[in-house]
Protein backbone atom coordinates (compact mmCIF):
# COMPACT_ATOMS: atom_id res chain seq x y z
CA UNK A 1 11.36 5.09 -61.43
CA UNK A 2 13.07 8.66 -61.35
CA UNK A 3 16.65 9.32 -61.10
CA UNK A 4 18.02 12.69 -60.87
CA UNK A 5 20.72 13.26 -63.46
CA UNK A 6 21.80 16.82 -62.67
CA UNK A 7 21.29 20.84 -63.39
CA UNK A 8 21.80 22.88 -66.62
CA UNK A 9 22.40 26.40 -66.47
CA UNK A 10 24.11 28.30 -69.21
CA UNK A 11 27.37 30.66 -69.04
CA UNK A 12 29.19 32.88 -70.87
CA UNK A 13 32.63 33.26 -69.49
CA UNK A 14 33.27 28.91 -68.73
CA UNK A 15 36.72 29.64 -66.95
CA UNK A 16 35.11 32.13 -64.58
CA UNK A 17 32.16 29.96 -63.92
CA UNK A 18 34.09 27.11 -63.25
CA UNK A 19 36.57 28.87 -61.23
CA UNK A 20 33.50 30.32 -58.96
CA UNK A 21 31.80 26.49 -58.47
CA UNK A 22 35.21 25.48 -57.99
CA UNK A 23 35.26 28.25 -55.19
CA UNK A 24 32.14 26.06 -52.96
CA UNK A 25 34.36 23.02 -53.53
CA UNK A 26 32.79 21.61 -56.80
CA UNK A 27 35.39 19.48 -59.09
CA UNK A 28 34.69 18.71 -62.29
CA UNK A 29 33.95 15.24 -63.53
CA UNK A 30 33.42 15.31 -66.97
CA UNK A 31 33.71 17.01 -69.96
CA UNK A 32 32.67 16.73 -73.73
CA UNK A 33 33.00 19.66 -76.30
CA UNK A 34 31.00 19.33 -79.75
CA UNK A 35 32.57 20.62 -82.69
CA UNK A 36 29.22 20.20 -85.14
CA UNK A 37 27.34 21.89 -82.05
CA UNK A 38 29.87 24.44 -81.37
CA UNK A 39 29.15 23.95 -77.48
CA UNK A 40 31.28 22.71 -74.73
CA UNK A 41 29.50 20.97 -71.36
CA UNK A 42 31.38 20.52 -68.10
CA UNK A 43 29.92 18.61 -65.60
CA UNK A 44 30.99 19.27 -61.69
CA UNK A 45 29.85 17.44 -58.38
CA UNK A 46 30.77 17.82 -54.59
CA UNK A 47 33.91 15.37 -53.47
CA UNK A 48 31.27 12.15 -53.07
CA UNK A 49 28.13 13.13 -54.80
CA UNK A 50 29.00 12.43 -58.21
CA UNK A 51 25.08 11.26 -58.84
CA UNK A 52 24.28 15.23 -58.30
CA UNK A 53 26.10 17.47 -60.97
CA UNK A 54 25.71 20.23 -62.45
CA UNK A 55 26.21 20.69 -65.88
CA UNK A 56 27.48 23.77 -67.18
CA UNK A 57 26.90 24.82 -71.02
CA UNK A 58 28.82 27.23 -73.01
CA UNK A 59 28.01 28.01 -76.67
CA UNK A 60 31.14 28.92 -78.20
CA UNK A 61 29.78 31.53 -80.48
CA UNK A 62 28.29 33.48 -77.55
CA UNK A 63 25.34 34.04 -76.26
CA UNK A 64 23.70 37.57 -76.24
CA UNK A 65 21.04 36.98 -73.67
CA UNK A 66 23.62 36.27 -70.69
CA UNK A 67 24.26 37.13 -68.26
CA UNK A 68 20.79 38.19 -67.40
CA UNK A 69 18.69 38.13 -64.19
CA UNK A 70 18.18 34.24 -64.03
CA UNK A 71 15.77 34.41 -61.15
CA UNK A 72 13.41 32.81 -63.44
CA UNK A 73 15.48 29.67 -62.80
CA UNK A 74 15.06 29.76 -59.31
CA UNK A 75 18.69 28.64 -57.48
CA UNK A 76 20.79 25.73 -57.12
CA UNK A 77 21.11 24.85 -52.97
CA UNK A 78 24.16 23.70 -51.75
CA UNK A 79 24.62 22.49 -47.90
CA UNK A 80 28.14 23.33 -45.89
CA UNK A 81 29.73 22.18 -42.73
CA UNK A 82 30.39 25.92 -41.98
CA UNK A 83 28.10 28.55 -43.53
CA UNK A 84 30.65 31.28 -41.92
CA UNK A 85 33.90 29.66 -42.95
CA UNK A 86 32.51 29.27 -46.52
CA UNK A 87 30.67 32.57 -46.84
CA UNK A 88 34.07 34.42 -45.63
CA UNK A 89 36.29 32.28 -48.34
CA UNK A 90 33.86 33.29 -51.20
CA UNK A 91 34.31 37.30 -49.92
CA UNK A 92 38.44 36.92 -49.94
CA UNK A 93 37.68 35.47 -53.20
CA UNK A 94 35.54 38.49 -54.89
CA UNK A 95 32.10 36.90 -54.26
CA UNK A 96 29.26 39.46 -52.97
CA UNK A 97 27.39 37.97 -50.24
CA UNK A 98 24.11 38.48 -51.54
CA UNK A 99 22.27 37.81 -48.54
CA UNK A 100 24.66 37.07 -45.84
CA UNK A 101 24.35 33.90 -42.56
CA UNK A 102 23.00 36.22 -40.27
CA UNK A 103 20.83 33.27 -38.83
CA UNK A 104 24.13 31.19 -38.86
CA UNK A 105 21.36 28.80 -41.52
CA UNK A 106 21.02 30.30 -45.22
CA UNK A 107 23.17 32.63 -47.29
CA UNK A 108 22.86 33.61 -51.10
CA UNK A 109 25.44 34.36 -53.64
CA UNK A 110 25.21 34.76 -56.86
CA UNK A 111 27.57 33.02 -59.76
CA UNK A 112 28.99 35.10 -62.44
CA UNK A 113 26.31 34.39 -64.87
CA UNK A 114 23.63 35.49 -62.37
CA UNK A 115 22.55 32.47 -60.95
CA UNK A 116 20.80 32.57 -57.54
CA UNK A 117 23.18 29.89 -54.98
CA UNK A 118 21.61 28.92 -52.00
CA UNK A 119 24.11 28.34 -48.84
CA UNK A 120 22.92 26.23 -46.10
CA UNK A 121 24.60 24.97 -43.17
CA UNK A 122 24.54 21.41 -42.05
CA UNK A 123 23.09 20.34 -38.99
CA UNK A 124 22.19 22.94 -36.60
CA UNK A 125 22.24 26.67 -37.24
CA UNK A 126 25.45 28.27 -36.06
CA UNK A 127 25.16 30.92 -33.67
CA UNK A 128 24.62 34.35 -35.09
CA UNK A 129 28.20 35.68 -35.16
CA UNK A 130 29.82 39.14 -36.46
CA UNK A 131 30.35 39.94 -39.42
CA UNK A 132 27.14 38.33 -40.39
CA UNK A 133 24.74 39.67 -37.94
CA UNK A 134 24.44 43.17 -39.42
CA UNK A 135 25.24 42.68 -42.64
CA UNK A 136 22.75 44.08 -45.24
CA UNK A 137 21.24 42.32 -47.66
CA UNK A 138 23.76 43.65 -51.67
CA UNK A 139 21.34 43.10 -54.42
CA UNK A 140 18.50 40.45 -54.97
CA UNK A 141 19.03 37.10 -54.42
């Protein structure tokens, strides 16, 4: 048997990383900072889905190599009740739209250590809507 247990990336600035997961409605669950292994690891979930976290890891003495271009990662996918709603609360917020809802399915951001989020809606795709529609593509994704 296989159980998930969750997703590790790594991040320089932890109160900015956390603030921007905390932006698509992650809360954290749980905590644990190692003084012999000078890291700290905060786990956060969606409201419900505690079985599906994501752990962020931040070494305390730095780490020279982020934030780089983590496409070799690949992205962490997260589905929404309203791609348009969240999409436009992650702009008033500071977030580039990587690639913007213009489907009213699938949007990418990016987190402030570079990792690739995927956006998609719930259900069926919204109808194509303004802003979205004709917004370009800001970066990779």
């Amino acid at each position: 048997m296989l159980k998930y247990l969750h997703t590790m990336v790594r991040v320089k600035d932890l109160d900015a990383s956390i603030a921007f997961y905390k932006l698509l409605g992650l809360e954290e669950v749980r905590r644990r900072d190692s003084e012999g292994g000078r890291f700290t690891l905060v786990f956060l979930a969606a409201p419900g889905q505690e079985d599906c976290k994501l752990e962020l890891t931040y070494n305390w003495d730095g780490d020279e190599g982020l934030p780089s271009d983590s496409r070799h990662f690949g992205h962490l996918a997260y589905q929404t009740d309203d791609i348009y709603g969240l999409c436009q609360h992650l702009m008033d917020n500071g977030v580039t739209i990587n690639r913007p809802p213009r489907c009213g399915h699938m949007a990418f951001v990016r987190s402030p250590d570079n990792v690739s989020i995927e956006l998609l809606q719930a259900g069926d795709d919204l109808p194509p809507a303004e802003p979205w529609a004709s917004m370009p593509n800001t970066g990779h994704w």
